[in-house]
Protein backbone atom coordinates (compact mmCIF):
# COMPACT_ATOMS: atom_id res chain seq x y z
CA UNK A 1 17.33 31.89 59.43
CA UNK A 2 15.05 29.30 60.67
CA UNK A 3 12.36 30.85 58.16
CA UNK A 4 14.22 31.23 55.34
CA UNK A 5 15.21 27.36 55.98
CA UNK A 6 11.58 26.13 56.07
CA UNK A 7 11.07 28.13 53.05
CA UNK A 8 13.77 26.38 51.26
CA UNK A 9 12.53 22.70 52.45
CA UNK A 10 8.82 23.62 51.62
CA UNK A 11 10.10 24.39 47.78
CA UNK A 12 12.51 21.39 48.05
CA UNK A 13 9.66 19.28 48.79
CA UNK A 14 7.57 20.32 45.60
CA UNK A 15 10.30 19.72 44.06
CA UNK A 16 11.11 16.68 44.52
CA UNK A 17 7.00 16.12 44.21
CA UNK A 18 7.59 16.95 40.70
CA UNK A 19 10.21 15.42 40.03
CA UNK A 20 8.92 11.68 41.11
CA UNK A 21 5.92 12.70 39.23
CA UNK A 22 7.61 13.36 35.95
CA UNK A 23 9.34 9.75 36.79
CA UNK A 24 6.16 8.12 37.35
CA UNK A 25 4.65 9.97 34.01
CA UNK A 26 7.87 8.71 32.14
CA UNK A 27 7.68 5.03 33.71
CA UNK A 28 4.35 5.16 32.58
CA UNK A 29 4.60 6.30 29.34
CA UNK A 30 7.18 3.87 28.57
CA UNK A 31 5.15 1.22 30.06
CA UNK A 32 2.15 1.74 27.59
CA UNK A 33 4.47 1.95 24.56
CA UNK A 34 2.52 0.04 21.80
CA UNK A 35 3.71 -3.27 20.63
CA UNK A 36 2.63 -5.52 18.01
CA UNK A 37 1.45 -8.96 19.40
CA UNK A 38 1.57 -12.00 16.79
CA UNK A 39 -2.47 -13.70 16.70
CA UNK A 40 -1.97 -16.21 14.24
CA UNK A 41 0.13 -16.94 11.04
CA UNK A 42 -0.92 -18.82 7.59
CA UNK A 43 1.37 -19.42 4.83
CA UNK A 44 -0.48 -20.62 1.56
CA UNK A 45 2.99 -22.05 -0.01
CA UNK A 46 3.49 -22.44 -3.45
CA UNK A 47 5.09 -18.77 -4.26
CA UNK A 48 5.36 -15.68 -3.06
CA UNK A 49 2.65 -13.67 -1.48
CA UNK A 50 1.25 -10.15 -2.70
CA UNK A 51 -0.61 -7.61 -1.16
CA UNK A 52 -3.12 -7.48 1.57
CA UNK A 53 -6.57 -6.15 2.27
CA UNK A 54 -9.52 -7.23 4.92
CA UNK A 55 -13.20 -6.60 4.83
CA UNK A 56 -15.77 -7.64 7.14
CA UNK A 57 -13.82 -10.71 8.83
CA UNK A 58 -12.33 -11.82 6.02
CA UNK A 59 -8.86 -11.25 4.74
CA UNK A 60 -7.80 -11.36 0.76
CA UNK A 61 -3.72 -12.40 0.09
CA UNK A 62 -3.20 -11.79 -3.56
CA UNK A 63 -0.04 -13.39 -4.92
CA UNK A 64 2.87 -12.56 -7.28
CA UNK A 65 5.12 -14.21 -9.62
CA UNK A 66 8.97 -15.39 -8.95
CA UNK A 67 11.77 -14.45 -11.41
CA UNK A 68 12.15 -16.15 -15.15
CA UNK A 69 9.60 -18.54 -15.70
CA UNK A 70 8.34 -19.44 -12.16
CA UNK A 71 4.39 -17.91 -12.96
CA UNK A 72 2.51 -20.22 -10.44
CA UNK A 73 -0.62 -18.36 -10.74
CA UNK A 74 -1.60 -18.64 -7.26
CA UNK A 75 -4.47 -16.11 -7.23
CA UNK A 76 -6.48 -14.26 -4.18
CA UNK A 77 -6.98 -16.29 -1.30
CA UNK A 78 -9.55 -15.62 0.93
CA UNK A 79 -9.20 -16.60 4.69
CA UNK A 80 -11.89 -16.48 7.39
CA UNK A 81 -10.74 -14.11 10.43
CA UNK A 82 -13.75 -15.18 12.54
CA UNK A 83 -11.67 -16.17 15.10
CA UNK A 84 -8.39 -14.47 13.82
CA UNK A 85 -5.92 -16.80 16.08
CA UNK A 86 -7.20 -19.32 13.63
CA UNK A 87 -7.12 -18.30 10.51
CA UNK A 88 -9.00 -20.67 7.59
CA UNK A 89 -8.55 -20.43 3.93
CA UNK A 90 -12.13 -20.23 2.84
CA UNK A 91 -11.64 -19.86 -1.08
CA UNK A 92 -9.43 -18.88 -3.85
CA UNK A 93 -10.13 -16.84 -7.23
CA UNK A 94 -8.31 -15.35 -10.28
CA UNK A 95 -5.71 -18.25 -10.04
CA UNK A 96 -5.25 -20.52 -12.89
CA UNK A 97 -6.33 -23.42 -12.14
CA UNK A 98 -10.55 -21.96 -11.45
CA UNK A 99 -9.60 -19.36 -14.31
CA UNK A 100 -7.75 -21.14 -16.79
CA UNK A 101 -7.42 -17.39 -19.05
CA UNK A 102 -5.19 -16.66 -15.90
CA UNK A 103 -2.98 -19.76 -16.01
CA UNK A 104 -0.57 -17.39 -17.38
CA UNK A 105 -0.55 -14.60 -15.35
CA UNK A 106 -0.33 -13.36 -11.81
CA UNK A 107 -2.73 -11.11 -9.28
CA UNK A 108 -0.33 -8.75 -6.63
CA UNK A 109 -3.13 -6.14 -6.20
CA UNK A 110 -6.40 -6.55 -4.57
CA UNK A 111 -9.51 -3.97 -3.15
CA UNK A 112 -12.30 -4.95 -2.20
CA UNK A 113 -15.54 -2.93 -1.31
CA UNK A 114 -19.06 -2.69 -0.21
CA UNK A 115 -20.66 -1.34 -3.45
CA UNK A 116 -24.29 -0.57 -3.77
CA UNK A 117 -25.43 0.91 -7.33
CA UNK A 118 -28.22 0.31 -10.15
CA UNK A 119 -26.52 -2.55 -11.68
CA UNK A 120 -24.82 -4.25 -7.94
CA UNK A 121 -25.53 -4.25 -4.20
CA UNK A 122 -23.29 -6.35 -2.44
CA UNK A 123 -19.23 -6.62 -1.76
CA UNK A 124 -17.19 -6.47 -5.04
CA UNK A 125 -13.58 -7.23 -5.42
CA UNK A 126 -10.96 -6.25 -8.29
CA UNK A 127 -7.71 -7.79 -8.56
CA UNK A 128 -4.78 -6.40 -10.94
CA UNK A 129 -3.66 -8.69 -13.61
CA UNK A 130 0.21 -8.94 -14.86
CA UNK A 131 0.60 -11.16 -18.32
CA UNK A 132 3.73 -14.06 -17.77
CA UNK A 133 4.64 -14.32 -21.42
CA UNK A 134 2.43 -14.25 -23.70
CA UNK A 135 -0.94 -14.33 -20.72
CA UNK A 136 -3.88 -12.16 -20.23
CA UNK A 137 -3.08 -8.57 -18.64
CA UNK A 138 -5.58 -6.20 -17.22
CA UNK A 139 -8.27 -6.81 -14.50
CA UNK A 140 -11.12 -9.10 -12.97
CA UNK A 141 -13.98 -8.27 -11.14
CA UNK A 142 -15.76 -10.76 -8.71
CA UNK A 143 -19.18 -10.87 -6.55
CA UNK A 144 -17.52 -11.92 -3.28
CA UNK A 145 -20.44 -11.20 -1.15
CA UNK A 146 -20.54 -14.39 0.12
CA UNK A 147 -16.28 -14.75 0.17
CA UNK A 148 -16.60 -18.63 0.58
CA UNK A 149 -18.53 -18.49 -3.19
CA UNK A 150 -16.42 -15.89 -5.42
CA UNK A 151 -18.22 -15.52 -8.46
CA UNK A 152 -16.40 -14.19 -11.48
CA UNK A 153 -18.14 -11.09 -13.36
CA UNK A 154 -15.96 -9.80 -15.77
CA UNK A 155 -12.44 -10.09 -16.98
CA UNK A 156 -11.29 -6.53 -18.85
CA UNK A 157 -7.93 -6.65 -20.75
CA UNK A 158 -6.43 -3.75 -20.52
CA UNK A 159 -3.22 -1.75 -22.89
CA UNK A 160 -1.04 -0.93 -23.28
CA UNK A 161 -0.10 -3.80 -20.62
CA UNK A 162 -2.11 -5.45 -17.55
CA UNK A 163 -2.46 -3.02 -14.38
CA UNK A 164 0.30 -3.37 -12.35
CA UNK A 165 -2.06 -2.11 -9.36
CA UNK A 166 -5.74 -1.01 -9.07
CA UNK A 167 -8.09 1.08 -7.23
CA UNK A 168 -11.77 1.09 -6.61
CA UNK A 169 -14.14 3.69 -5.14
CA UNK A 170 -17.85 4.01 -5.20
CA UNK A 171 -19.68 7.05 -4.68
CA UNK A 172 -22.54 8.77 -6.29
CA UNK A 173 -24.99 5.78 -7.41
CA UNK A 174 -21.67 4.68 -9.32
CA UNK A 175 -18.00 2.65 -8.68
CA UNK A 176 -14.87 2.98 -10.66
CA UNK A 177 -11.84 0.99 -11.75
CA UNK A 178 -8.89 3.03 -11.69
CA UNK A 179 -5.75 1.34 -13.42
CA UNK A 180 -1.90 1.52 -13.11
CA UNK A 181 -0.34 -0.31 -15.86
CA UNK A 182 3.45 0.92 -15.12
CA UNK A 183 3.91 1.79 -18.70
CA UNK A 184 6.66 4.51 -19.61
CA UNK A 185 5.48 7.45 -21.29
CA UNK A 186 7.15 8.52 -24.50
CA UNK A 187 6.95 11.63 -26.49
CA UNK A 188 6.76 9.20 -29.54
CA UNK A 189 4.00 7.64 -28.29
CA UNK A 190 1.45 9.88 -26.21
CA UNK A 191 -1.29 7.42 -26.83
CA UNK A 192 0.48 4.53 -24.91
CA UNK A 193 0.04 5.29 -20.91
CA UNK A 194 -1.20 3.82 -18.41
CA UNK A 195 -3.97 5.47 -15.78
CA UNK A 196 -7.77 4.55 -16.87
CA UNK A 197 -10.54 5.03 -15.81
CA UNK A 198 -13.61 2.15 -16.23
CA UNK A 199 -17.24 2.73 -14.61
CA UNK A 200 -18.31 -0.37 -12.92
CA UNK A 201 -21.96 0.54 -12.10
CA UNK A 202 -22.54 -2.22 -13.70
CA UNK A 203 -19.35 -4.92 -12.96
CA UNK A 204 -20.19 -7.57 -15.59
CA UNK A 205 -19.72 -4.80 -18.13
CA UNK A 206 -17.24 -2.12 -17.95
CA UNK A 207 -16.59 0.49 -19.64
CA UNK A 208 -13.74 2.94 -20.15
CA UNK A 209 -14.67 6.02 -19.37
CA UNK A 210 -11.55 8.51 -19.15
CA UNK A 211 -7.77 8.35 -18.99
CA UNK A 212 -5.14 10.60 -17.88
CA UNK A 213 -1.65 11.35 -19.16
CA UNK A 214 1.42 13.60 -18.07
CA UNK A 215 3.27 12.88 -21.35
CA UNK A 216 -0.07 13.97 -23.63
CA UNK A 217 -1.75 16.24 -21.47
CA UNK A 218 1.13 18.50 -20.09
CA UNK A 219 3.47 17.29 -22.66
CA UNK A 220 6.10 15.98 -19.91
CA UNK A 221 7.35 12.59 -20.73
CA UNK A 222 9.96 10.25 -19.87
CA UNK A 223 13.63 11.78 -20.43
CA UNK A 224 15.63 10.22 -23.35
CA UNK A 225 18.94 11.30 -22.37
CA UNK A 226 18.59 10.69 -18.00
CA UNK A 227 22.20 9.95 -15.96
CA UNK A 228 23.45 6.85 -16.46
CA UNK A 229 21.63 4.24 -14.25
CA UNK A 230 19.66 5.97 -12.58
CA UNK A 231 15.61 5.22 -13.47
CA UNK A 232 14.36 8.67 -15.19
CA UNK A 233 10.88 6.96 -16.43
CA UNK A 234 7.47 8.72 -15.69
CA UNK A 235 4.85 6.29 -15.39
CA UNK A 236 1.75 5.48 -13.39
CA UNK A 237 2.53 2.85 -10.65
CA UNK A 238 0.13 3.24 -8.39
CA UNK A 239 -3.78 5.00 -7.82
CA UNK A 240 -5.97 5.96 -4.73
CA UNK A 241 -8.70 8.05 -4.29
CA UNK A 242 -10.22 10.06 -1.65
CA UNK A 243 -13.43 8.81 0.09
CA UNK A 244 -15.64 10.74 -2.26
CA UNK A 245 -13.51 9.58 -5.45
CA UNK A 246 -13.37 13.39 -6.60
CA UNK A 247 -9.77 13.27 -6.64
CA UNK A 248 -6.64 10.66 -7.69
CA UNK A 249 -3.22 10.27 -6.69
CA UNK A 250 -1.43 9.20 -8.50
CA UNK A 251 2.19 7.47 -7.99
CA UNK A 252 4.18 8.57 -11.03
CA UNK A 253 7.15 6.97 -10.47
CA UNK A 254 10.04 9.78 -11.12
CA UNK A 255 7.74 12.42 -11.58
CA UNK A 256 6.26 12.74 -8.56
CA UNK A 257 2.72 12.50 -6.98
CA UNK A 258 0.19 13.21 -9.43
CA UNK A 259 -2.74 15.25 -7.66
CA UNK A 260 -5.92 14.70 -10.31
CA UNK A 261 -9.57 16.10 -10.09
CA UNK A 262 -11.76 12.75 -10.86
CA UNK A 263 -15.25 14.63 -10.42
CA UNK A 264 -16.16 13.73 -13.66
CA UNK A 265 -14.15 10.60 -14.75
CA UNK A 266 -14.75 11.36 -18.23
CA UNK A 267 -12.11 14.54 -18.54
CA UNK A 268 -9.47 13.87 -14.93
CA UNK A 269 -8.15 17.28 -14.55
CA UNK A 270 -4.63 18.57 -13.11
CA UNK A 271 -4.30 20.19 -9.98
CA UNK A 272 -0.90 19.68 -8.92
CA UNK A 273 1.67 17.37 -7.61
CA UNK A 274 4.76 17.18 -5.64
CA UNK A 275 8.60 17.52 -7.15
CA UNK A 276 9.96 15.58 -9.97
CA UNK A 277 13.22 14.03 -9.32
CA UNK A 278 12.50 12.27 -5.88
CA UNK A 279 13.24 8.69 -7.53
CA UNK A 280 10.63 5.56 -7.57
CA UNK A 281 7.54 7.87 -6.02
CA UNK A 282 5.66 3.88 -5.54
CA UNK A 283 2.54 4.26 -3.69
CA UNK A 284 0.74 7.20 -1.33
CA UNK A 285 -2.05 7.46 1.27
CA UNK A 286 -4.14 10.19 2.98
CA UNK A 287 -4.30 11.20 6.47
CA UNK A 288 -5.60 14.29 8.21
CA UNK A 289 -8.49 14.31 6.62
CA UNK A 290 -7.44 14.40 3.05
CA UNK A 291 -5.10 17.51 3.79
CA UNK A 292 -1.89 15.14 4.56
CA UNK A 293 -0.36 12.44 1.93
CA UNK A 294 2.23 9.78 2.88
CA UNK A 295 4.07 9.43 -0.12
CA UNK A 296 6.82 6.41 -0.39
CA UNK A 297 9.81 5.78 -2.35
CA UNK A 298 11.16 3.06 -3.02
CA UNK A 299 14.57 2.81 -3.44
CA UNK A 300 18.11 1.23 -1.58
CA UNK A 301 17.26 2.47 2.32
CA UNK A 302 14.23 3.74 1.28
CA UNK A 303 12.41 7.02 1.83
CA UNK A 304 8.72 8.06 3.01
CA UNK A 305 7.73 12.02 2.98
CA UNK A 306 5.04 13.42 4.92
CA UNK A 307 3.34 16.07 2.80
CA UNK A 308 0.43 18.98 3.37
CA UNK A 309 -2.13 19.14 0.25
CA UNK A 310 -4.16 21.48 1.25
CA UNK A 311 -3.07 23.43 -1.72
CA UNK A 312 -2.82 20.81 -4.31
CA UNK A 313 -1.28 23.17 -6.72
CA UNK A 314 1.94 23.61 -4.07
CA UNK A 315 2.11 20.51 -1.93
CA UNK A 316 4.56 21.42 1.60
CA UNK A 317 6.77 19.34 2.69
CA UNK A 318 6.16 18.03 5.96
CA UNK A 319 8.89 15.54 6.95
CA UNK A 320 11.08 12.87 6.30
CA UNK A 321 10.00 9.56 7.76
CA UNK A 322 12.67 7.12 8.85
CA UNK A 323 13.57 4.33 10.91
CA UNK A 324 15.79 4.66 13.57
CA UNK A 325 19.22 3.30 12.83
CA UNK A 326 19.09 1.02 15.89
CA UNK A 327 17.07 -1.25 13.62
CA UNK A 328 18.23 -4.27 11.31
CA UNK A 329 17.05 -5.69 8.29
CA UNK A 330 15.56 -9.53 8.47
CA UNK A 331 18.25 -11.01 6.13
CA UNK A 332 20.26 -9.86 3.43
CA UNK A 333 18.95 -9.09 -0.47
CA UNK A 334 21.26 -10.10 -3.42
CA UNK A 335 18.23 -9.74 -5.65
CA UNK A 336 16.83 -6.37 -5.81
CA UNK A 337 18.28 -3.95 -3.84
CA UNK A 338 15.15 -2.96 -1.13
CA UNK A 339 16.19 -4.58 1.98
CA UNK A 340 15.80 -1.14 3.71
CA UNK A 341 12.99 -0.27 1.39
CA UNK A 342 10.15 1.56 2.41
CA UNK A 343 6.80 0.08 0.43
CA UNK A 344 3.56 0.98 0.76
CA UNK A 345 2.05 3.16 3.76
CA UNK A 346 -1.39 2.95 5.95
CA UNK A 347 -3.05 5.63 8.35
CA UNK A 348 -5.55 5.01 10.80
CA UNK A 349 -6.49 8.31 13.27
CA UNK A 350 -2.67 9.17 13.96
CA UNK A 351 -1.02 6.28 13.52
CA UNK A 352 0.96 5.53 9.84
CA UNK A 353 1.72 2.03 9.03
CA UNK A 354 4.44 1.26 6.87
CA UNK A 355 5.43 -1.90 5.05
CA UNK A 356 8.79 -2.00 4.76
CA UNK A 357 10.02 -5.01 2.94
CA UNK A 358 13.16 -6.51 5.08
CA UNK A 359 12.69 -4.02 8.18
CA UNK A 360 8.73 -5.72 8.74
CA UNK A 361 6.10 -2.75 9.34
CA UNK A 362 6.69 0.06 11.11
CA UNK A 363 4.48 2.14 13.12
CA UNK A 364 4.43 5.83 13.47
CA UNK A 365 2.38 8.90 15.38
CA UNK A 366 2.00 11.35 13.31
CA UNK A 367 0.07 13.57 15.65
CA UNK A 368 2.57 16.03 14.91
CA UNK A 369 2.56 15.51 10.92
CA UNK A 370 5.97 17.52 10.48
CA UNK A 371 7.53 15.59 13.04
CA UNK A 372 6.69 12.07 12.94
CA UNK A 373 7.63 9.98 16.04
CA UNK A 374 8.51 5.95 15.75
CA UNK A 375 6.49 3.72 17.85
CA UNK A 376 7.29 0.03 17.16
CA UNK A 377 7.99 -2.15 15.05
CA UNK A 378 6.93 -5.78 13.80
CA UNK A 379 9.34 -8.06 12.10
CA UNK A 380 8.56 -11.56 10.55
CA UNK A 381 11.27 -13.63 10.90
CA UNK A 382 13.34 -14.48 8.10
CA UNK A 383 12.09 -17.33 5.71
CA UNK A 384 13.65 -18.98 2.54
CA UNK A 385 13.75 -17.02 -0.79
CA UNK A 386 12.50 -20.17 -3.01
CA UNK A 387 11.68 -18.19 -6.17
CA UNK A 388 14.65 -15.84 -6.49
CA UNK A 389 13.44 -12.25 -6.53
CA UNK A 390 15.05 -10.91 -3.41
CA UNK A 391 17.28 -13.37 -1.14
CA UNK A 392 17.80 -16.46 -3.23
CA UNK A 393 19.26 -19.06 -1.74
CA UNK A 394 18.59 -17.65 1.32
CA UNK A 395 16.21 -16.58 3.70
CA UNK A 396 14.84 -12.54 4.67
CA UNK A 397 12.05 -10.96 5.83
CA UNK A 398 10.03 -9.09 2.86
CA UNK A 399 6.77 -7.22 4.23
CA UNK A 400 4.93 -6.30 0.84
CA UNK A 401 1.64 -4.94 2.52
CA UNK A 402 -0.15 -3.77 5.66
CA UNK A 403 -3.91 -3.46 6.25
CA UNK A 404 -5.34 -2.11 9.50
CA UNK A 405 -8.74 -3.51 10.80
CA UNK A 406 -10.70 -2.40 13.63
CA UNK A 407 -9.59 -5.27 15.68
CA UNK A 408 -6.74 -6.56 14.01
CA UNK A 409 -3.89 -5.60 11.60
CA UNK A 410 -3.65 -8.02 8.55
CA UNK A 411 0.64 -8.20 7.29
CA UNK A 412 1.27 -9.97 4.18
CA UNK A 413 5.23 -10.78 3.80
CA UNK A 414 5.91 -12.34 -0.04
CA UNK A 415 8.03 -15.35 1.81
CA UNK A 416 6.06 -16.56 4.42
CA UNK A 417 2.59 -15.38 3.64
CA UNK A 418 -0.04 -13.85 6.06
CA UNK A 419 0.08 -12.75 9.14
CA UNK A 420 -2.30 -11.64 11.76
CA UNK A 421 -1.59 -8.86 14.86
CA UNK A 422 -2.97 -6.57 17.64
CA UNK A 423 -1.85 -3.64 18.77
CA UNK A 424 -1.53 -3.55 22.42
CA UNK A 425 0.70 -2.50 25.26
């Protein structure tokens, strides 16, 4: 007996050693949860922000229109993260007042790149342009090596309409334009779409180079006789490219992602994409290495999908991303319906960064792809709608973009403009 009781208060003892361990591991675990800490916060006024993007130290807020007639022309603004608690609007460009072709039009989509080819060495930026009325549509190119000094090198009109958004990649002794001009294809009119392709080896004259088309190259175009309100179209609203711009994906709206070899720009040739049907497919990014593709929709409560393209010709789906229910929007929307819309996504290593209009940006590890765990979440805090799209009259968070830096991630949020966090414990 008085064996068999040490026995049993030796094995009591490691267990209870484990057991405070795996409650010290837990404690710890939760204690090193990642959080989003706020470093600064700029709001340009005036309208309603756009997207996002950083280079260097320097951080680009393009800018978008309001509803009706409210086409303020705002531009890219260009602040100086230096000392990013203090950020300092260095410049502006593409707005109407420096560009008075643009006085009638607005810029939501910016990238901006180191570029070094025959006819340019230095940092190049392209911004998408939309046409208010009757105003220029298509896209402008500027030297912004020294981002204090834009300089201007070409403005390219594009059709059937401006690009809605815009991509640029460099590789090879060369750099591409790659447009999304969120035109509906037809049968009726195969000619009319709206992914090109322009070489900008040399940026103060591009040329058009190649084009790609579900409706006239696999003859699958935008239903004529779809359900009742719901959005059938098949168009191009978005474009990225992998590192090595060999391939394009592209965001076709309601027929899926559009998985493109770009190799040669000159003839873009299909390799696959994922289902028609999803509704609003908006914008993607790659993670793992190319093999994964975050792929957002953007609709009421809105929807993210985690796919594997390692087969482009049968993209797997992966998972489902959502937020957990726990969390509430910043404000209600009486204009569009995207409160709980997902946006655009952002992957760093593991971690996936969403914008997701009134929820903020959410974080995400997707060390497991197929089962992508929630980390945190940032929310700017509600702000007045003063241009009507989404809350007018009142006020609501609306995260458009999210750019991850090395030190810093840049938020842009179309009320109240830029802001600037860490990611810490």
């Amino acid at each position: 007996m008085p064996c068999i009781q040490a026995a049993t208060v030796r094995r009591l003892k490691a267990l209870l050693a484990l057991a405070v361990s795996a409650l010290t591991l837990t404690a710890g675990q939760a204690a090193r949860a990642p959080r989003f800490h706020v470093l600064a916060h700029a709001d340009p006024k005036g309208g309603y922000s756009g997207d996002v993007v950083g280079e260097r130290h320097y951080a680009y807020l393009s800018s978008r229109r309001g509803t009706g007639d409210d086409c303020p022309a705002q531009g890219v603004r260009v602040y100086d993260l230096a000392s990013p608690r203090r950020p300092r609007h260095i410049a502006t460009f593409a707005d109407g007042r420096s560009t008075p072709e643009l006085a009638q039009a607005w810029t939501e989509k910016t990238i901006v790149r180191r570029v070094k080819t025959p006819g340019f060495d230095g940092v190049l930026a392209v911004t998408s342009v939309q046409a208010c009325g009757n105003g220029f549509g298509g896209f402008a190119l500027y030297d912004v090596t020294h981002p204090s000094r834009p300089h201007r090198l070409a403005l390219v009109r594009t059709e059937p309409r401006g690009s809605h958004e815009i991509w640029l990649a460099t590789a090879r002794g060369h750099a591409w334009v790659y447009t999304a001009e969120a035109v509906a294809e037809f049968a009726l009119e195969p000619s009319s779409f709206g992914f090109h392709i322009y070489d900008v080896t040399r940026p103060r004259t591009p040329v058009e180079v190649g084009g790609w088309s579900a409706c006239r190259d696999l003859h699958q175009c935008t239903p004529l006789d779809g359900p009742p309100g719901k959005d059938v179209r098949y168009f191009v609203h978005s474009v990225i490219t992998n590192s090595a711009a060999t391939r394009a994906y592209l965001s076709y709206w309601n027929f899926g992602t559009v998985i493109l070899d770009v190799s040669d720009p000159s003839r873009p040739r299909y390799l696959g994409r994922t289902p028609a049907g999803q509704g609003n497919v908006h914008s993607a990014w790659l993670a793992g290495h190319g093999r994964i593709l975050l792929e957002t929709h953007e609709i009421p409560h809105g929807r993210a999908v985690v796919w594997n393209i390692s087969r482009p010709a049968r993209p797997r789906r992966l998972a489902t991303v959502r937020l957990p229910a726990r969390l509430h929007a910043g404000g209600v929307y009486t204009g569009l319906d995207l409160a709980d819309s997902v946006h655009d996504p952002k992957a760093v290593g593991k971690l996936a960064y969403f914008s997701w209009y009134a929820q903020g940006v959410a974080l995400f590890d997707l060390s497991r792809p197929s089962r992508p765990r929630f980390l945190t979440r940032f929310r700017p805090r509600p702000e007045p709608d003063e241009h009507g799209l989404l809350c007018p009259g009142s006020s609501c968070t609306a995260v458009w973009g999210v750019f991850p830096m090395r030190h810093y991630i840049l938020v842009s949020d179309l009320n109240s403009g830029l802001w600037v966090l860490r990611l810490g414990r």
